[in-house]
Protein backbone atom coordinates (compact mmCIF):
# COMPACT_ATOMS: atom_id res chain seq x y z
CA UNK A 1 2.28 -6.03 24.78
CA UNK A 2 0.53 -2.31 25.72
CA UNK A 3 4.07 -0.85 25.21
CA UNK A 4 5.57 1.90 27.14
CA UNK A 5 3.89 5.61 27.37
CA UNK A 6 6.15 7.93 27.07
CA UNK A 7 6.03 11.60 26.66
CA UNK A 8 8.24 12.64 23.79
CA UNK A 9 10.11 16.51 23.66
CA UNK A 10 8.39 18.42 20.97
CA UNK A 11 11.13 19.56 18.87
CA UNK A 12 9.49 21.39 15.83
CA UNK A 13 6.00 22.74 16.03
CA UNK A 14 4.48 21.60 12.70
CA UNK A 15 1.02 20.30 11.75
CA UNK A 16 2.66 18.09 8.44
CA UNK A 17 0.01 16.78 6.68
CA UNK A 18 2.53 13.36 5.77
CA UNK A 19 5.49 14.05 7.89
CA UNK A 20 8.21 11.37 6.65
CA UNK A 21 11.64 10.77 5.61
CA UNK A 22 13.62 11.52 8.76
CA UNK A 23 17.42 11.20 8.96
CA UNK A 24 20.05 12.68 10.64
CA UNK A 25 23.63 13.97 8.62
CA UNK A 26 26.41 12.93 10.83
CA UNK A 27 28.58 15.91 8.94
CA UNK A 28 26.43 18.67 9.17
CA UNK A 29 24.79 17.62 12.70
CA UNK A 30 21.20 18.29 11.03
CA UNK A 31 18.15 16.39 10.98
CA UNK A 32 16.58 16.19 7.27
CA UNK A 33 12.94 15.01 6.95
CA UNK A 34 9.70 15.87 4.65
CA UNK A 35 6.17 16.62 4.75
CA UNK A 36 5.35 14.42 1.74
CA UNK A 37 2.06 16.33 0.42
CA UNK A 38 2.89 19.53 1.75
CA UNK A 39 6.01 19.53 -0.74
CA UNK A 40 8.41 20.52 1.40
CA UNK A 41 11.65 19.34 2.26
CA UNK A 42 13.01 20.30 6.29
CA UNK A 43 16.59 20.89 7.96
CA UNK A 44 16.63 20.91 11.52
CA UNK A 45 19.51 22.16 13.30
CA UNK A 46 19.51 21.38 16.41
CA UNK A 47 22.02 24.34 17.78
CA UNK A 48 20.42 26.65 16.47
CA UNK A 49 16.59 24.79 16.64
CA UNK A 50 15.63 26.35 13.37
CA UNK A 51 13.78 24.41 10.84
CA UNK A 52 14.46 25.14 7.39
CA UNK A 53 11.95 25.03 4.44
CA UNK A 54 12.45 23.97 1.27
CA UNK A 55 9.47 23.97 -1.05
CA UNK A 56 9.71 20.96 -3.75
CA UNK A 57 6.17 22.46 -5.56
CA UNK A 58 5.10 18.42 -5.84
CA UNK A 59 5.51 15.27 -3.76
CA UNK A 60 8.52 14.62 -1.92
CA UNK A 61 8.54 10.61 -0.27
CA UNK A 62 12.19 11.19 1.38
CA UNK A 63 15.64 13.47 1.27
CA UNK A 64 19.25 12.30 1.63
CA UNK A 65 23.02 14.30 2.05
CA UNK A 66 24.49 14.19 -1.06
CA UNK A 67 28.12 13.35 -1.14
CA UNK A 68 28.76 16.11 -3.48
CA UNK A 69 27.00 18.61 -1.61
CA UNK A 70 23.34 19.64 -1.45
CA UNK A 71 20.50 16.64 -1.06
CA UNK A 72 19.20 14.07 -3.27
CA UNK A 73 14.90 13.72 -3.11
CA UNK A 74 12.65 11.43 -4.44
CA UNK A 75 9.95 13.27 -5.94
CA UNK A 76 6.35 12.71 -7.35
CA UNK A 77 8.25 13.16 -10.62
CA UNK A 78 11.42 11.32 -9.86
CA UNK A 79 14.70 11.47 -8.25
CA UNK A 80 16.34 14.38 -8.45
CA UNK A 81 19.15 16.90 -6.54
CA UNK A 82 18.43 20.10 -4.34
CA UNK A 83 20.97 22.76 -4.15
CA UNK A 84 21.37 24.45 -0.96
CA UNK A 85 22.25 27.75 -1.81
CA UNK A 86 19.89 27.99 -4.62
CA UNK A 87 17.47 25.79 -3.80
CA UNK A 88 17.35 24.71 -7.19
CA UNK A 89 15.67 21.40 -8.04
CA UNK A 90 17.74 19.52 -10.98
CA UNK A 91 16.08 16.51 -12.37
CA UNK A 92 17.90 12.93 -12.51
CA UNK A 93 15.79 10.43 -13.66
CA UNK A 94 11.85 9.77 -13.89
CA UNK A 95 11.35 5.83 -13.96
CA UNK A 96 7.85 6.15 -14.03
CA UNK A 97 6.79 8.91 -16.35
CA UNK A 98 4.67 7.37 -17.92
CA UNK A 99 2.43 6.12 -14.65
CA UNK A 100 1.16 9.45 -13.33
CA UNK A 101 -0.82 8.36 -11.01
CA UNK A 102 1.85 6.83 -8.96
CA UNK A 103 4.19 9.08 -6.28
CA UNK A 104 7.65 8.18 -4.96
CA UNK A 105 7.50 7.12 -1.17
CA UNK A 106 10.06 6.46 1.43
CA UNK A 107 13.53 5.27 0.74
CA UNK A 108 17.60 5.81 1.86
CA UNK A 109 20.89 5.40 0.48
CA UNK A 110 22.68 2.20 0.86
CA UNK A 111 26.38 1.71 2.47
CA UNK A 112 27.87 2.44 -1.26
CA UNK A 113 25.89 5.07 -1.86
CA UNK A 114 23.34 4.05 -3.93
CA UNK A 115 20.19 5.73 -3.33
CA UNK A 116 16.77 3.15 -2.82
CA UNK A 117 12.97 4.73 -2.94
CA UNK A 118 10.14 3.09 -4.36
CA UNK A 119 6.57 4.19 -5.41
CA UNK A 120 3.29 3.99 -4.67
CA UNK A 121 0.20 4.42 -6.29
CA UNK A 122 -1.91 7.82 -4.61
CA UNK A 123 -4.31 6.24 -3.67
CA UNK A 124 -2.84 3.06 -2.14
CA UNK A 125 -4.12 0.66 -4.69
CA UNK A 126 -2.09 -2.61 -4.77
CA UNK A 127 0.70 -3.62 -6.47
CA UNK A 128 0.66 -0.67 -8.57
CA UNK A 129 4.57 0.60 -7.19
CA UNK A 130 8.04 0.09 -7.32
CA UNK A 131 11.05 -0.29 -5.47
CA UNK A 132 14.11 1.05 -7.91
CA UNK A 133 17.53 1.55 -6.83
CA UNK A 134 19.13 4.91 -8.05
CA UNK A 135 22.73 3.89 -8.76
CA UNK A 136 26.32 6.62 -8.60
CA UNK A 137 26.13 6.66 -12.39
CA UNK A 138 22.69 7.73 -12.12
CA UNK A 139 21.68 4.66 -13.95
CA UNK A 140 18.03 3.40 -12.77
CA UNK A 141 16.80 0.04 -11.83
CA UNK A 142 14.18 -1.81 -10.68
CA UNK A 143 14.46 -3.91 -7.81
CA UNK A 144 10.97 -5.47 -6.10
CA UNK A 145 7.71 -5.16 -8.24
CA UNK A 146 4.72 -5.60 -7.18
CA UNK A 147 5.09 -3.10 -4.23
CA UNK A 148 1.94 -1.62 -3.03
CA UNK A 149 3.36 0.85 -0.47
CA UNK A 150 6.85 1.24 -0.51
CA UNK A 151 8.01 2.12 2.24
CA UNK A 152 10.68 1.44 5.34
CA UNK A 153 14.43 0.32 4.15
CA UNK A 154 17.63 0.01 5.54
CA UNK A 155 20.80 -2.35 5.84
CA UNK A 156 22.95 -4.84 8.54
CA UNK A 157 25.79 -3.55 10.47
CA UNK A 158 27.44 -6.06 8.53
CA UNK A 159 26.22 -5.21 5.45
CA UNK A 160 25.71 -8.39 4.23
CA UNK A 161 21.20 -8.18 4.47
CA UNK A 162 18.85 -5.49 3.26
CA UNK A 163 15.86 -4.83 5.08
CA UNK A 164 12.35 -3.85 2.85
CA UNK A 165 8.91 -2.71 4.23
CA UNK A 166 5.81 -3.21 1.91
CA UNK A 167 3.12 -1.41 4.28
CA UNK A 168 0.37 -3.31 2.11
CA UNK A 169 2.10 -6.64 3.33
CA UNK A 170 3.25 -5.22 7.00
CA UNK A 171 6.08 -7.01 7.40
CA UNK A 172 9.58 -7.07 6.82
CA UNK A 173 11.28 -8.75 4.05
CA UNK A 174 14.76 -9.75 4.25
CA UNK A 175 17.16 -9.95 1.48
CA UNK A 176 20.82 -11.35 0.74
CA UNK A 177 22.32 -7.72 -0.30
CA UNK A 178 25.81 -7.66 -2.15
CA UNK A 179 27.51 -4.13 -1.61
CA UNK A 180 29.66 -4.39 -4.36
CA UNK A 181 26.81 -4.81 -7.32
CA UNK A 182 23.73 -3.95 -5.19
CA UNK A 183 22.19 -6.76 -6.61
CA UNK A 184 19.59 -8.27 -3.89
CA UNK A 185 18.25 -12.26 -3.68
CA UNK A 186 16.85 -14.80 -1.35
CA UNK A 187 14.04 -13.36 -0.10
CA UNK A 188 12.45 -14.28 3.09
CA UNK A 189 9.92 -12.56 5.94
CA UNK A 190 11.77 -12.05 9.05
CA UNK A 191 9.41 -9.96 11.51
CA UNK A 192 5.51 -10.65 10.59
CA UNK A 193 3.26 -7.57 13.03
CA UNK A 194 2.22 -8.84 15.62
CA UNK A 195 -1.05 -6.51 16.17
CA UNK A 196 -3.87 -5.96 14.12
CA UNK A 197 -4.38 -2.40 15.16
CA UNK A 198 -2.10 -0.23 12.57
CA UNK A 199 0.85 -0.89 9.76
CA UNK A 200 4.30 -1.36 9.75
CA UNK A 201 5.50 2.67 8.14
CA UNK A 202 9.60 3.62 8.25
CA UNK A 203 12.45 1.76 9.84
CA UNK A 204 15.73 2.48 11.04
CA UNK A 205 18.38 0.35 13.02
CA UNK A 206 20.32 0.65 16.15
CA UNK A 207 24.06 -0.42 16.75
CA UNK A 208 22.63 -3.97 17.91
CA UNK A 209 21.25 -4.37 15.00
CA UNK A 210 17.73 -3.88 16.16
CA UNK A 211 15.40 -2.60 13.98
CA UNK A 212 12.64 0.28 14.72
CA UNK A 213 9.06 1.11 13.11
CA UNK A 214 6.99 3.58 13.16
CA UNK A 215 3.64 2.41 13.01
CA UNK A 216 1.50 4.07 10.94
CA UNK A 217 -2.41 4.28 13.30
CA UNK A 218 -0.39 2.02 15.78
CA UNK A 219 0.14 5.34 17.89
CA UNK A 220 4.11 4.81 18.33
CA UNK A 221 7.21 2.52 17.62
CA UNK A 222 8.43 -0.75 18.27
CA UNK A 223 11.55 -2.24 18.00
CA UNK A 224 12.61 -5.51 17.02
CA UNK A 225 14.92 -8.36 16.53
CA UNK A 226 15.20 -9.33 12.95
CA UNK A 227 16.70 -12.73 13.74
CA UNK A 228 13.69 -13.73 15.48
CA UNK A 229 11.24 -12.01 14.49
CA UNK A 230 10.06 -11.17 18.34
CA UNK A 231 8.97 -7.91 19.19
CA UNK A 232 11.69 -6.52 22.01
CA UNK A 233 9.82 -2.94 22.97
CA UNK A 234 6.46 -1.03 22.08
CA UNK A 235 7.07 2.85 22.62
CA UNK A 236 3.65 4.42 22.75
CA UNK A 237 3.77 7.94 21.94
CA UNK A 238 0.76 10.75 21.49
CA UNK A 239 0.35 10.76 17.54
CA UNK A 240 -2.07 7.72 15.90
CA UNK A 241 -0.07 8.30 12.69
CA UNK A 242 3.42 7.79 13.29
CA UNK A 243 5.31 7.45 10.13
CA UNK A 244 9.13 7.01 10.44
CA UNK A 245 11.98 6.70 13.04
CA UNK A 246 15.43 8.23 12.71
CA UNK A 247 18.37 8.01 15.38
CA UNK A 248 20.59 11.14 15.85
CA UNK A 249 22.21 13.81 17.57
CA UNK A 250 25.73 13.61 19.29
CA UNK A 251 25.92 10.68 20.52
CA UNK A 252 23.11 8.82 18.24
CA UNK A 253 21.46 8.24 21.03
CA UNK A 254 18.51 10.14 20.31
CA UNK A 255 15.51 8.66 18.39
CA UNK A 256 13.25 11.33 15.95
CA UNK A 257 10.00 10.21 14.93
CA UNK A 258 7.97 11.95 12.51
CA UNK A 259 3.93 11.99 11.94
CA UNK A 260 1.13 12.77 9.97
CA UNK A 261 -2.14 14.68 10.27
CA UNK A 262 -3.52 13.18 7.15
CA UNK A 263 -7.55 12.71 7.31
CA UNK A 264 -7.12 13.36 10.86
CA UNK A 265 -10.45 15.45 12.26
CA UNK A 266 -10.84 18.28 14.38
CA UNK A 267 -11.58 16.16 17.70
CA UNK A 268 -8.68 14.28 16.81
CA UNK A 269 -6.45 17.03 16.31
CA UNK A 270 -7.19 18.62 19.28
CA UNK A 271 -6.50 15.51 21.03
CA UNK A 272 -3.18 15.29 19.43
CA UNK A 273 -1.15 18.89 19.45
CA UNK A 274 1.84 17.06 18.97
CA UNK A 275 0.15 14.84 15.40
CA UNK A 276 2.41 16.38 12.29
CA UNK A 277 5.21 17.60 14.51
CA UNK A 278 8.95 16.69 14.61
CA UNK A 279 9.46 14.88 18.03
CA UNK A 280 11.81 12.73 19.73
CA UNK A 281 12.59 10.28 22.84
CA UNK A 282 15.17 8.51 24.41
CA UNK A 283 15.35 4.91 23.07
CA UNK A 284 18.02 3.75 25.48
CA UNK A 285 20.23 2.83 22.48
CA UNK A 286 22.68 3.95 20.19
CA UNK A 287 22.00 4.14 16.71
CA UNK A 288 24.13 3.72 13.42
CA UNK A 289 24.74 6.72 10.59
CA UNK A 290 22.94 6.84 7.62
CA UNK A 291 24.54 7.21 4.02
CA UNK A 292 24.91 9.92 1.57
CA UNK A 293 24.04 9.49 -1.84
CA UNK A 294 27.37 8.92 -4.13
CA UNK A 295 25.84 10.17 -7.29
């Protein structure tokens, strides 16, 4: 499958060297997302179209609403809380202190509010991360080890099966999830990529239950069925490095997709004005709210 070309609206004008962790607040109508080595944390509003800064001062792999206000991050160092008045950074927990050379990557809250992100080491060497699960009580554990890229995660309308991307296996792992203990079992591959050009990156899910990548050098996002495995549509957009997928505005009909400029040259960002930038397309479909973190 070539996919479909389609020209996407810019919607922030950004050169992000690892632009990542979107996700749209049903609440506050804002789209949250992160330029991962430029340590900074974004708010886009779309009624106003200003994109708010938030420098972490070290790695940030993703951002989520807090319940109690403010955001929750998952830092180089750690999770920890953002306050949006102050724009103080308070520490929660640092599972991996003691493995410097690792950074937190991608991750979301699940449907009770626990908050998911695993690690990575910096330089992509395998099996070095961590997936960890970042419960209410602010209690930490660890979920799927060996992880080399941690990376794309979310769960079934029904909320009966987590979803789990390991970029260094590029696929999708399925798992049994139980909402009431967030324990996890059974694991199986349900969607293997079908293309050797690029890797699967982050994931969200549409109210059929559909799930989306961004492909990371696959120049776009593809969506597909998780009970077959088969790939349904191949949106090819103008950025080789897409990185993750998020569905909002009114209606949720809206699909934001985030990118990177990382070891991208000159030519090649010349050829791409849109690489690092916040942009988004019509997917056709609806998607489903994310989560805030209950902590």
């Amino acid at each position: 499958m070539d996919g479909e070309l389609v020209d996407p609206q810019l919607v922030v004008a950004n050169r992000a060297i690892v632009g990542e962790g979107s996700l749209w607040d049903v609440q506050k109508k804002v789209l949250y997302w992160v330029d991962i080595i430029g340590h900074a944390v974004y708010i886009y509003d779309p009624k106003t179209k200003q994109n708010r800064t938030i420098q972490t001062c070290q790695s940030v792999g993703t951002v989520v609403p807090r319940a109690k206000g403010g955001l929750a991050v998952a830092l180089h160092n750690g999770f920890a809380t953002i306050d949006m008045e102050t724009e103080k950074i308070t520490p929660i927990a640092d599972p991996e202190r003691d493995i410097p050379g690792n950074r937190f990557n991608e991750g979301k809250c699940d449907p009770a509010g626990r908050f998911w992100a695993g690690t990575m080491d910096y330089f992509c060497n395998p099996g070095k991360g961590t997936l960890y699960c970042l419960d209410t009580d602010e209690s930490v554990t660890k979920k799927i080890s060996p992880v080399t890229v941690s990376n794309g995660i979310t769960w079934s309308l029904d909320h009966k099966t987590m979803y789990f991307i390991d970029t260094g296996l590029d696929n999708v792992r399925a798992y049994d999830y139980d909402i009431d203990t967030g324990q996890i079992s059974n694991e199986r591959v349900v969607i293997k990529h079908d293309s050797d050009v690029g890797h699967f990156d982050g994931m969200s899910i549409d109210e059929e239950g559909m799930l989306w990548i961004a492909i990371w050098e696959g120049w776009g996002v593809k969506r597909y069925d998780p009970n077959t495995g088969k790939l349904l549509r191949y949106l090819r957009l103008p950025v080789q490095k897409t990185t993750s997928c998020a569905f909002g505005g009114e209606k949720m009909d809206e699909l934001y997709v985030t990118s990177a400029t990382f070891e991208l040259d000159e030519k090649q960002l010349e050829d791409q004005p849109l690489a690092g930038s916040l942009i988004k397309v019509d997917p056709g479909v609806r998607g489903v709210p994310g989560h805030a973190y209950g902590g």
